[in-house]
Protein backbone atom coordinates (compact mmCIF):
# COMPACT_ATOMS: atom_id res chain seq x y z
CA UNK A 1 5.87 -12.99 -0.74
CA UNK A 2 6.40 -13.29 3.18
CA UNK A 3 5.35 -10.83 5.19
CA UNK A 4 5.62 -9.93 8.85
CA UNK A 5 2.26 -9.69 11.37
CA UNK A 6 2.28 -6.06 10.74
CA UNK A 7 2.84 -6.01 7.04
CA UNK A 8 0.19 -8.52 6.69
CA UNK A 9 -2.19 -6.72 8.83
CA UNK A 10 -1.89 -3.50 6.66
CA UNK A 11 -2.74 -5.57 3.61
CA UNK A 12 -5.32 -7.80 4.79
CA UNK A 13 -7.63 -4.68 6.31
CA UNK A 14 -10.91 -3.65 4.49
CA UNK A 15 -10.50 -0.13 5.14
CA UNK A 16 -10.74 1.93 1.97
CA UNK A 17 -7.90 3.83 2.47
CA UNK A 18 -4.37 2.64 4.18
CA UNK A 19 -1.39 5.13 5.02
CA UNK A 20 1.81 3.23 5.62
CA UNK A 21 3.93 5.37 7.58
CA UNK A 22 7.50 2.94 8.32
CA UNK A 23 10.97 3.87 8.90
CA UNK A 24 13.38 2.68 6.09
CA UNK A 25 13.95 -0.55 5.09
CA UNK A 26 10.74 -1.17 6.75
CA UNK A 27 8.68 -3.34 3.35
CA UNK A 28 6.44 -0.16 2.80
CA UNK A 29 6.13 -0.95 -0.89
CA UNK A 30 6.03 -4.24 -0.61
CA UNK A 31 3.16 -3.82 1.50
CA UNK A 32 1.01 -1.44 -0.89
CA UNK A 33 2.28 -3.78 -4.07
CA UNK A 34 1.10 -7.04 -2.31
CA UNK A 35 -2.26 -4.81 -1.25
CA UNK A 36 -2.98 -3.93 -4.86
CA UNK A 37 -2.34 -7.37 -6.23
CA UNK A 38 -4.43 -8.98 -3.65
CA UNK A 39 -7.16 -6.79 -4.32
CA UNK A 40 -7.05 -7.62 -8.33
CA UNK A 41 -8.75 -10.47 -7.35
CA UNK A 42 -11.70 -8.63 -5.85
CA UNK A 43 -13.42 -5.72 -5.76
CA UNK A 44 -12.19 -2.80 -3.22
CA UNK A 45 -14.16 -2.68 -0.42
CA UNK A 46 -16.72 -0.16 -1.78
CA UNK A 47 -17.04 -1.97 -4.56
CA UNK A 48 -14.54 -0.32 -6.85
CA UNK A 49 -12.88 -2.06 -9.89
CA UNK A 50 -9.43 -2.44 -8.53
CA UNK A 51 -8.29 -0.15 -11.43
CA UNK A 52 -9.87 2.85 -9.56
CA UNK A 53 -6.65 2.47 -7.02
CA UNK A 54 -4.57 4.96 -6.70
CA UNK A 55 -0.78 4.10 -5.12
CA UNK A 56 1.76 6.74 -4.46
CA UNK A 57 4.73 6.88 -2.66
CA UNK A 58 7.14 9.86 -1.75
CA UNK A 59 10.47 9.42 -0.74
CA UNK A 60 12.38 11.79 1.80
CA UNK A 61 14.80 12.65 -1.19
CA UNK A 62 11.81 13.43 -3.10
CA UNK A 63 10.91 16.82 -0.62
CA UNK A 64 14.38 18.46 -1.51
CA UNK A 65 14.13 17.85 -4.68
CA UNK A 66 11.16 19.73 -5.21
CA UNK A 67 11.17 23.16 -6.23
């Protein structure tokens, strides 16, 4: 998968927790996909099983749909 600087940057930190905030088009879910299978390799960085991740995403469309 090729990724731009800042792409790569957001998945190569060791921070815990990562907020992608990206206009459209922009690879956000490529970047939190390539995070999480990077990190099945490895522990997170406190030491969590990488099945204790949690991804979610929320679309624009998603807010009006909601009641």
């Amino acid at each position: 998968m090729t990724l731009n600087p800042e792409q790569a940057r957001a998945v190569a930190t060791n921070h815990p927790r990562v907020l992608v905030i990206a206009g459209a088009g922009a690879g956000k879910t490529k970047v939190l996909a390539e995070r999480v299978r990077v990190s099945d390799d490895d522990l997170t960085p406190e030491g969590h099983a990488p099945d204790c991740q949690l991804l979610s995403l929320f679309r624009a469309a998603s807010a009006v749909e909601s009641p």
